[in-house]
Protein backbone atom coordinates (compact mmCIF):
# COMPACT_ATOMS: atom_id res chain seq x y z
CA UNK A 1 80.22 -39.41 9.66
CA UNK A 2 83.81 -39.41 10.18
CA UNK A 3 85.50 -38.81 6.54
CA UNK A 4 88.02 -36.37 5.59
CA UNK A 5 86.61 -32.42 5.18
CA UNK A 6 83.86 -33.35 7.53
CA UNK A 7 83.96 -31.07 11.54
CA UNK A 8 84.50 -34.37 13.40
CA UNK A 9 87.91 -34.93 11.37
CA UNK A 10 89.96 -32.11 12.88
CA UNK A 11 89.95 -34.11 15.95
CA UNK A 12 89.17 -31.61 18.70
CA UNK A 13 92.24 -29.36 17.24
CA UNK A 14 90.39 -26.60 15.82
CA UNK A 15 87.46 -24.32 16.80
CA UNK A 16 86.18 -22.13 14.20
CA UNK A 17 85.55 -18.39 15.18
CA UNK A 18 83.98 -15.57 13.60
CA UNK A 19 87.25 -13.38 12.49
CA UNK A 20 85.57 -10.55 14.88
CA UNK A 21 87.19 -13.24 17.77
CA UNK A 22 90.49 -12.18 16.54
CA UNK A 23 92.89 -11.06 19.69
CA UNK A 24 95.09 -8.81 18.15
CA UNK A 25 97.59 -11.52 17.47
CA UNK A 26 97.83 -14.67 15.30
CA UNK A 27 100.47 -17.32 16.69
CA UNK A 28 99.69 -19.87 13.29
CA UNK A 29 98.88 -19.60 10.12
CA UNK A 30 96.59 -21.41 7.50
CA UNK A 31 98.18 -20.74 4.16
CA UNK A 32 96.93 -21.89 1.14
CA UNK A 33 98.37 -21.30 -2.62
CA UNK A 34 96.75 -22.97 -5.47
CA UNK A 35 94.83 -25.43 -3.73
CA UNK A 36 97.48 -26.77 -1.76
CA UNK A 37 98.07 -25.98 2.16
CA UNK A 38 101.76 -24.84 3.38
CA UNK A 39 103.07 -26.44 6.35
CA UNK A 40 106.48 -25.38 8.05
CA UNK A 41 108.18 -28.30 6.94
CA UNK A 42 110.57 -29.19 9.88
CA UNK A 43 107.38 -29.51 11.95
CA UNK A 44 104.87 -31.44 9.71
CA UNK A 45 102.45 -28.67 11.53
CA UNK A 46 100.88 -25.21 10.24
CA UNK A 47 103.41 -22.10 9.71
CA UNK A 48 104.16 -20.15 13.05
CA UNK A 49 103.11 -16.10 12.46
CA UNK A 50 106.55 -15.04 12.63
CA UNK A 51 107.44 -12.90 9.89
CA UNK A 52 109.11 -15.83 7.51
CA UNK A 53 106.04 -16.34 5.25
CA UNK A 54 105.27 -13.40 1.90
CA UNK A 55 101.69 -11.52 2.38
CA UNK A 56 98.78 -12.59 1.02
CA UNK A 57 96.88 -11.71 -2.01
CA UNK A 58 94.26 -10.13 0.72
CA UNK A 59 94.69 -8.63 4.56
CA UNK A 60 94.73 -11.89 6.53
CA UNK A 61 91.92 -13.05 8.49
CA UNK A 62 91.49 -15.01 11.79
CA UNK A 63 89.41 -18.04 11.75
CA UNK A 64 89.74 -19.25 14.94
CA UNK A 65 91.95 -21.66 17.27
CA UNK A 66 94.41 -24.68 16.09
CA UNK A 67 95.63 -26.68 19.13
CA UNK A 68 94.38 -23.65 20.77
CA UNK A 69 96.23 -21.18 19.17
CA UNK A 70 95.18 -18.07 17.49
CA UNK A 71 95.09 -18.89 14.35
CA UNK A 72 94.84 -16.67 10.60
CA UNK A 73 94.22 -17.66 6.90
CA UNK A 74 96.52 -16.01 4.55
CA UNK A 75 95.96 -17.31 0.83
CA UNK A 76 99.47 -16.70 -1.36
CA UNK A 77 99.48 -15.60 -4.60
CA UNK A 78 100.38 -18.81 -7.11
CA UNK A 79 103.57 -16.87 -8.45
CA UNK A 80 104.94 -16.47 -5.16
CA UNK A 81 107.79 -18.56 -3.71
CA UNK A 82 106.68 -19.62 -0.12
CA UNK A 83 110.62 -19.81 0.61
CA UNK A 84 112.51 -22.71 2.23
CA UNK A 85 111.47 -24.96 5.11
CA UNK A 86 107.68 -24.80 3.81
CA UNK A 87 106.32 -27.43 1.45
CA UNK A 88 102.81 -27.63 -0.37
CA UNK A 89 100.45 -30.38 0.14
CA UNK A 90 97.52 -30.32 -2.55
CA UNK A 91 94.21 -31.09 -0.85
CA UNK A 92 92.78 -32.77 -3.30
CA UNK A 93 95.64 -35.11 -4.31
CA UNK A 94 94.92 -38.91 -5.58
CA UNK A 95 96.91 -40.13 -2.49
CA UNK A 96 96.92 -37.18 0.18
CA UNK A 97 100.19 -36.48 1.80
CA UNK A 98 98.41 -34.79 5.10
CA UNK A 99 96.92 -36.38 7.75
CA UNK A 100 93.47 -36.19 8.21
CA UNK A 101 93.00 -33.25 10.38
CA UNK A 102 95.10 -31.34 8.66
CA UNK A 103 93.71 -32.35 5.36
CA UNK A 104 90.18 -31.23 6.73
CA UNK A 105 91.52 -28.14 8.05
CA UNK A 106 93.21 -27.37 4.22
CA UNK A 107 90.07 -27.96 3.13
CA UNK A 108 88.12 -25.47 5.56
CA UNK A 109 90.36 -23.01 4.67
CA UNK A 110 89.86 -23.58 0.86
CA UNK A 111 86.17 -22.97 1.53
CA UNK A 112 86.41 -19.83 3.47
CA UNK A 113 88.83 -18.31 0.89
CA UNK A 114 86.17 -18.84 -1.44
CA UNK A 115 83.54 -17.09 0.58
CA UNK A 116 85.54 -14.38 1.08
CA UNK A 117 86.96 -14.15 -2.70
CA UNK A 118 83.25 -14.38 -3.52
CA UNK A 119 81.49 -12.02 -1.29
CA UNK A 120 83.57 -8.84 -1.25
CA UNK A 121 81.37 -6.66 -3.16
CA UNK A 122 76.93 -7.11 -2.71
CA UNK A 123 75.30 -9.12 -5.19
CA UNK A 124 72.54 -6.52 -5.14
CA UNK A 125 74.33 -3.19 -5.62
CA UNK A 126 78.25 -3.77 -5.88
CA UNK A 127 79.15 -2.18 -3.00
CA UNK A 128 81.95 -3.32 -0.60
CA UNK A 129 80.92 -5.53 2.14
CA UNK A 130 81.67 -5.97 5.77
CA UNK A 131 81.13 -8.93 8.05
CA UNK A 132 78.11 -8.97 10.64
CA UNK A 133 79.37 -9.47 13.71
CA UNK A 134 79.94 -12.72 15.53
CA UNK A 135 79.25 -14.66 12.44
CA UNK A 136 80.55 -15.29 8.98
CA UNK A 137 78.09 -13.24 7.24
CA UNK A 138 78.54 -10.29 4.99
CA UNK A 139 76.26 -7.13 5.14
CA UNK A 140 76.15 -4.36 2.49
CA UNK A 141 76.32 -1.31 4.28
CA UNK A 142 74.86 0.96 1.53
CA UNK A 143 71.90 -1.60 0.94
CA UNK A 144 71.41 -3.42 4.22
CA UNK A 145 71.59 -6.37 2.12
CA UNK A 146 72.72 -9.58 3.75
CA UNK A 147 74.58 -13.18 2.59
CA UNK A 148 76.05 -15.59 4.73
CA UNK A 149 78.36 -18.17 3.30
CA UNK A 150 76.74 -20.78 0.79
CA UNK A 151 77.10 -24.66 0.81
CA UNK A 152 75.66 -26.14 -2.50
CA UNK A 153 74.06 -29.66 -1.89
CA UNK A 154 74.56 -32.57 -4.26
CA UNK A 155 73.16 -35.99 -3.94
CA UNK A 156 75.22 -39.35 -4.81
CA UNK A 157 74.08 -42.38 -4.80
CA UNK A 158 75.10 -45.93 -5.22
CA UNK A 159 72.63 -48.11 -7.49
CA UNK A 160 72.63 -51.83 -7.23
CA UNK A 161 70.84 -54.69 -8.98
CA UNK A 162 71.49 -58.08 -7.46
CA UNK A 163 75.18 -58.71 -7.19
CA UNK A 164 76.03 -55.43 -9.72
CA UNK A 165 76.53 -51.90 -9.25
CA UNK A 166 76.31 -49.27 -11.70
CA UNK A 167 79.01 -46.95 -12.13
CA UNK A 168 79.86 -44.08 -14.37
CA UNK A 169 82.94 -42.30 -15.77
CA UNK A 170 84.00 -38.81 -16.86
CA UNK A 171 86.97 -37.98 -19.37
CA UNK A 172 88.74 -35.63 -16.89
CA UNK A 173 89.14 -38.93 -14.46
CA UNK A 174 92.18 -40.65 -14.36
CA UNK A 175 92.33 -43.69 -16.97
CA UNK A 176 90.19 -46.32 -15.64
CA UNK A 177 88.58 -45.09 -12.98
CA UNK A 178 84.93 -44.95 -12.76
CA UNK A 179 82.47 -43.74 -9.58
CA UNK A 180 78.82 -42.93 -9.04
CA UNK A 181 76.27 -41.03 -10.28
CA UNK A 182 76.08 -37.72 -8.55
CA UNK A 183 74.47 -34.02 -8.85
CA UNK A 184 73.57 -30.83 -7.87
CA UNK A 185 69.77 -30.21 -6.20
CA UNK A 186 67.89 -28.24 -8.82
CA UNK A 187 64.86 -25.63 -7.14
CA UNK A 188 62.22 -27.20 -6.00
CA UNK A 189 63.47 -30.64 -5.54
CA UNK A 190 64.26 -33.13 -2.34
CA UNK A 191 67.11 -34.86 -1.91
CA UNK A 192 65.22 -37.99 -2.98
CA UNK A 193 64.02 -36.88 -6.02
CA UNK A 194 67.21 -35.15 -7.09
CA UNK A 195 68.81 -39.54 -6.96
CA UNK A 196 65.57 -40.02 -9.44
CA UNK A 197 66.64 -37.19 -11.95
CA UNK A 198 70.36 -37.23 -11.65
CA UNK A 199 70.25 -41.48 -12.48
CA UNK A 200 67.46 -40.98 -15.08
CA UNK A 201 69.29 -38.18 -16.98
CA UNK A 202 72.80 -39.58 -16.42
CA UNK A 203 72.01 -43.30 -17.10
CA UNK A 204 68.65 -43.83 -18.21
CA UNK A 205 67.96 -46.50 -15.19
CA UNK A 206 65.18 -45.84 -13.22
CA UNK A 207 65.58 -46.60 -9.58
CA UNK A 208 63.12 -46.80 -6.39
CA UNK A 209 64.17 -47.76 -2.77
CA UNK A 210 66.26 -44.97 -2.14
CA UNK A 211 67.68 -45.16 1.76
CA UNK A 212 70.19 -42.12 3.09
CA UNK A 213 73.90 -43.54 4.16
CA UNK A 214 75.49 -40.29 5.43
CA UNK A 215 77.06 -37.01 3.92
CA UNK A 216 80.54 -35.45 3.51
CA UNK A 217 81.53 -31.73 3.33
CA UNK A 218 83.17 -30.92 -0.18
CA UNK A 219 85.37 -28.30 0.03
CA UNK A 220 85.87 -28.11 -3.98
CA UNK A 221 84.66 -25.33 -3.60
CA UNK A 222 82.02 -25.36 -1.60
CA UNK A 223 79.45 -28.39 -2.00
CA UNK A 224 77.59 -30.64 0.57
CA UNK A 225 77.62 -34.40 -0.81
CA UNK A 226 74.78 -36.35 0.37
CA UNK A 227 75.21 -39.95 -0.11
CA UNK A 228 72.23 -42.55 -0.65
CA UNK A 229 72.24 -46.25 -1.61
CA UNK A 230 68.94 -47.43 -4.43
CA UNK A 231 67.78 -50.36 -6.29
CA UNK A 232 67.19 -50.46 -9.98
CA UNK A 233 64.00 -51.15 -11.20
CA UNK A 234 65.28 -51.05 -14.89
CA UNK A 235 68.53 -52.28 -16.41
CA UNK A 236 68.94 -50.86 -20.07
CA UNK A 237 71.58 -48.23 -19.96
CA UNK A 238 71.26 -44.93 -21.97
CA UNK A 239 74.26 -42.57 -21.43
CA UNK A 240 74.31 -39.08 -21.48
CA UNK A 241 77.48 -38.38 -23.52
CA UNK A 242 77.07 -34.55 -22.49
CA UNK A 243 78.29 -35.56 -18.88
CA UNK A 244 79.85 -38.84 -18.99
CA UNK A 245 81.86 -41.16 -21.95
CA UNK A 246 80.81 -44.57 -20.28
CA UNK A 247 78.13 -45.94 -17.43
CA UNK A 248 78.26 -50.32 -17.28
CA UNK A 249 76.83 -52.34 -14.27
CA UNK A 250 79.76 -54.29 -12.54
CA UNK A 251 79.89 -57.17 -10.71
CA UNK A 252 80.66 -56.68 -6.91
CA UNK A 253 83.81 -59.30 -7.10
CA UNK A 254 85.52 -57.27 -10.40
CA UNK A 255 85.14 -53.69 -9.69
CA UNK A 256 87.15 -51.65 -11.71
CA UNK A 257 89.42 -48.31 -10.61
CA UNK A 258 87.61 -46.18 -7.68
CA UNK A 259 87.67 -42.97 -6.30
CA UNK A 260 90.09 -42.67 -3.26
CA UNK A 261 88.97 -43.52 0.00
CA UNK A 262 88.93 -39.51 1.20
CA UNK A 263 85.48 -39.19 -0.68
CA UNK A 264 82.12 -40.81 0.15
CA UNK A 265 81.87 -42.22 -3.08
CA UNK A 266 84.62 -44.56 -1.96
CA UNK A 267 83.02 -45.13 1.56
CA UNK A 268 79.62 -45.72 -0.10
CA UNK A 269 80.64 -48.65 -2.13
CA UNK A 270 83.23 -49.82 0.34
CA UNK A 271 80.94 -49.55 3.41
CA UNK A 272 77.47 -50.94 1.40
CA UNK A 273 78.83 -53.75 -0.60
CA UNK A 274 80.70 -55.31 2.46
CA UNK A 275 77.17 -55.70 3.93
């Protein structure tokens, strides 16, 4: 599926590589601070490796080629001044000021900073960690103990009944703006089952019907968002205030505020309710 964050995005201008694939040299840079990527300004492009750019909070690492060029994350500290000609691009702005590959390739980065922010150190003894060779993965050289980088899945769905869709709203959202009903896969569960639960619990609609659309990587920090279209069975709405402040069916001609078109919520109810 061809949405922002997702492989097919970057357009053929980056190949990930293990950072073992390093050549000795990097001849770009993906730089993040704060959740925003830093572009050399004058070119609209990623930062050339030439000395103008502060160190990193960590040693940087390569992560493969851009445009075919050696190519090195380096994540900034937030109180550091990236210095003139650079400017910061938030990934996950309301109206994105990057293109799409390199808002995909921000994004990419933001994951892998996580993993490695996250996986230093074993989760079964504490001790450092190295990579395993050729891959992404971290062993534990005083355990053996191995853990590869993790991509949480999370189901969201778009419910209709007749000519309405139900939507739901959170009170960090901007004003107005509502989306669908969404969640994390607990143990145990499909991907299926996990639309039941999360529209049950959330809503108190219960739903059958349930047919897969397509999925989106969600670098945020790490989640896989699988998207599904169902059809309510029941109507009555019973909202769980612990998550969301409102849920409401709308009619297909008055929609209210929606999430931008970067996420698959957006292409779910643009791409369905066209049909």
């Amino acid at each position: 599926m061809h949405l922002p964050f997702n492989r097919s995005a970057l357009k053929s201008r980056f190949c990930l590589q293990s950072p073992d694939a390093d050549p000795g040299r990097a001849e770009c840079l993906l730089v993040l601070q704060r959740g925003a990527l830093v572009l050399d300004e004058a070119r609209g492009d990623l930062p050339a490796a030439d000395g103008r750019l502060p160190a990193g909070v960590a040693p940087d690492v390569h992560v493969g080629l851009w445009d075919g060029r050696p190519c090195r994350l380096r994540v900034l500290s937030g109180k550091t001044d990236p210095g003139n000609g650079f400017s910061c691009h938030r990934i996950n702005a309301v109206e994105p000021t990057l293109g799409l590959d390199l808002l995909s390739l921000g994004g990419l980065g933001q994951q892998m900073a996580h993993w490695l922010k996250t996986s230093r150190c074993c989760s079964q003894c504490g001790a450092a960690t190295v990579f395993v060779p050729g891959s992404w993965g971290r062993r534990c050289p005083a355990c053996d103990a191995e853990r590869y980088p993790a991509v949480a899945p999370c189901a969201i769905v778009l419910v209709r009944r007749g000519n309405r869709v139900l939507l739901t709203r959170k009170s960090n959202w901007p004003a107005g703006r509502y989306s669908l009903v969404a969640g994390f896969v607990d143990p145990g569960e499909c991907l299926e089952e996990t639309v039941v639960r999360e529209v049950r619990e959330e809503t108190g609609v219960e739903v059958d019907g349930i047919r897969y659309i397509g999925s989106q990587s969600w670098p945020f920090p790490s989640q896989l968002m699988v998207g599904f279209v169902a059809k309510a069975l029941t109507e009555d709405i019973r909202v769980d205030t612990s998550e969301l402040v409102d849920a409401r069916w709308f009619r297909v001609d008055d929609l209210p505020d929606l999430p931008p078109k970067r996420s698959i919520a957006r292409y779910l109810l643009d791409h369905c309710l066209e049909k």
